[in-house]
Protein backbone atom coordinates (compact mmCIF):
# COMPACT_ATOMS: atom_id res chain seq x y z
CA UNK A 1 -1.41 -109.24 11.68
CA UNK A 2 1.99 -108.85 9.63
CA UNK A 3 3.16 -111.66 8.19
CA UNK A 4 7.25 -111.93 8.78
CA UNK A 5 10.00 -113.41 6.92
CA UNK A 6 13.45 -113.54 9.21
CA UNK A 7 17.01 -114.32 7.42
CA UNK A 8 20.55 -112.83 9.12
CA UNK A 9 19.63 -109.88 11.14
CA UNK A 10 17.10 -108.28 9.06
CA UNK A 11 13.26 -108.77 8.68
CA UNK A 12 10.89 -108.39 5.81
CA UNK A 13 7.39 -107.55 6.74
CA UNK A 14 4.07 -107.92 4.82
CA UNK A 15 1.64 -105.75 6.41
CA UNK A 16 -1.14 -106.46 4.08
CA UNK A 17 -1.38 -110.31 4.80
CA UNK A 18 0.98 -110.84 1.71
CA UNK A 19 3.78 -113.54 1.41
CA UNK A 20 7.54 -113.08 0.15
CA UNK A 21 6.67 -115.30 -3.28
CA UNK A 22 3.39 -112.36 -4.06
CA UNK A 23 5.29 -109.28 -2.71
CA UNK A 24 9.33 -110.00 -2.55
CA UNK A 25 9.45 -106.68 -3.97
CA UNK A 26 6.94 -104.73 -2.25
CA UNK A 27 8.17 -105.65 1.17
CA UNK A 28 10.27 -103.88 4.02
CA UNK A 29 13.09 -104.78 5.30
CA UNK A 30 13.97 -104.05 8.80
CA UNK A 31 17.22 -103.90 10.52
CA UNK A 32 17.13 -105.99 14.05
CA UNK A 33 19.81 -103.72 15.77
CA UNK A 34 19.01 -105.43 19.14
CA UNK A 35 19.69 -108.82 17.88
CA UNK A 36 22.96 -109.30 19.16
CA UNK A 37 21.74 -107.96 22.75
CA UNK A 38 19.15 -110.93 23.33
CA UNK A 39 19.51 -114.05 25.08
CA UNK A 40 17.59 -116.97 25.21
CA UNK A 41 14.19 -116.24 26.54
CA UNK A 42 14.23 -112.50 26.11
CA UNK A 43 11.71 -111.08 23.88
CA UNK A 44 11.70 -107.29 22.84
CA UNK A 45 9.13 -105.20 19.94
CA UNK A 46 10.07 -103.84 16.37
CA UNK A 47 7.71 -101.15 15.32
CA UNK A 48 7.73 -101.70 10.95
CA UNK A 49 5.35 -99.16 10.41
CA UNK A 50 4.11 -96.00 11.63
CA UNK A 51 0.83 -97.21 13.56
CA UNK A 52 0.64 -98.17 16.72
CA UNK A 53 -0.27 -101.86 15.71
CA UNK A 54 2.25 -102.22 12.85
CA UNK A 55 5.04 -103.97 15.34
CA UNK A 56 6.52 -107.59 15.46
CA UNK A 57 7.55 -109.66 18.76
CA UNK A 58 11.22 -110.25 18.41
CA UNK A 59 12.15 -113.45 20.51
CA UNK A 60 15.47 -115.51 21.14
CA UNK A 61 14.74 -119.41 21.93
CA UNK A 62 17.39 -122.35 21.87
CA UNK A 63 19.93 -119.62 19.96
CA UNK A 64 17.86 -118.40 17.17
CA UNK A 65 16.07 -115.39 16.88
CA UNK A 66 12.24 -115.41 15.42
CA UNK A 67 10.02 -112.75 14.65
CA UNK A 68 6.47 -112.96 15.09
CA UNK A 69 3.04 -110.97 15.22
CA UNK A 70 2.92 -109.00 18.67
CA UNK A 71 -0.92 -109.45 19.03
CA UNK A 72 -2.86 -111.78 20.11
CA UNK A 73 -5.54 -112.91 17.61
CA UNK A 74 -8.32 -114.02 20.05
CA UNK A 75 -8.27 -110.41 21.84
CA UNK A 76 -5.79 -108.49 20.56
CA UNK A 77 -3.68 -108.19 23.05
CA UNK A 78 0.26 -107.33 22.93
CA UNK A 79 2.25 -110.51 23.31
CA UNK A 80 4.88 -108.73 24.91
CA UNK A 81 3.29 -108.66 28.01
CA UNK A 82 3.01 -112.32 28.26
CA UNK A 83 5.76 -114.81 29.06
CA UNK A 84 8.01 -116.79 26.94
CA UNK A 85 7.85 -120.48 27.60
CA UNK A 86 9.75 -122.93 25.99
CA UNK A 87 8.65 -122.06 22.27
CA UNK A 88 5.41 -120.19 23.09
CA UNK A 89 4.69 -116.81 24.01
CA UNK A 90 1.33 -116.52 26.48
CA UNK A 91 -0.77 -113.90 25.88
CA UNK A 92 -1.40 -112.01 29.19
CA UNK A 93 -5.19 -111.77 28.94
CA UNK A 94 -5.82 -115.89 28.69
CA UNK A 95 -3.11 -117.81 28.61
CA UNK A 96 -2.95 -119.11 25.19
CA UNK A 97 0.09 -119.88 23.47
CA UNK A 98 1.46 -118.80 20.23
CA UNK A 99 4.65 -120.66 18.80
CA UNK A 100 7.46 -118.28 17.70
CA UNK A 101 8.49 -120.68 15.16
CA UNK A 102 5.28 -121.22 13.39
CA UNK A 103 3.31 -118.55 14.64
């Protein structure tokens, strides 16, 4: 699962488990171009790589936008299929919930 780190409308990703203190420099930065287009409770995907896996849930809650991992670590499941309640995405396949704002 990619680890994310969210400030202003872009997104650095650590695809290798890393965090921004071990790999500030080897990390990605992505552009959020949908940002703006989001309101509270929408959710959309940002592919940061070029696998099929290497994508982040996007989500707007309470006027803030967080960035988390799209899959579901039980099953593996995309998390964009599930619904957004209050701070938790559900995962479609059983129901449990994963916090946007800590993951």
């Amino acid at each position: 699962m990619a680890a994310v780190a969210f400030g202003s409308m872009f997104l650095a990703v650590y695809l290798n488990g890393g965090s921004p203190k071990a790999e500030a420099e080897a990390a990605n930065e992505f552009e959020v171009t949908f940002a703006s287009e989001l309101h509270d409770g929408d959710k959309r995907v940002l592919k940061v790589g070029t696998k099929d896996d290497e994508v982040v849930l996007i989500a707007k809650y309470q006027g803030k936008i967080y960035a988390v991992g799209n899959f579901c670590s039980h099953f593996g499941v995309p998390l964009d299929g599930g619904v957004l309640f209050d701070d938790k995405v559900l995962c479609p396949a059983h129901a449990a919930g994963f916090s946007i704002i800590t993951g």
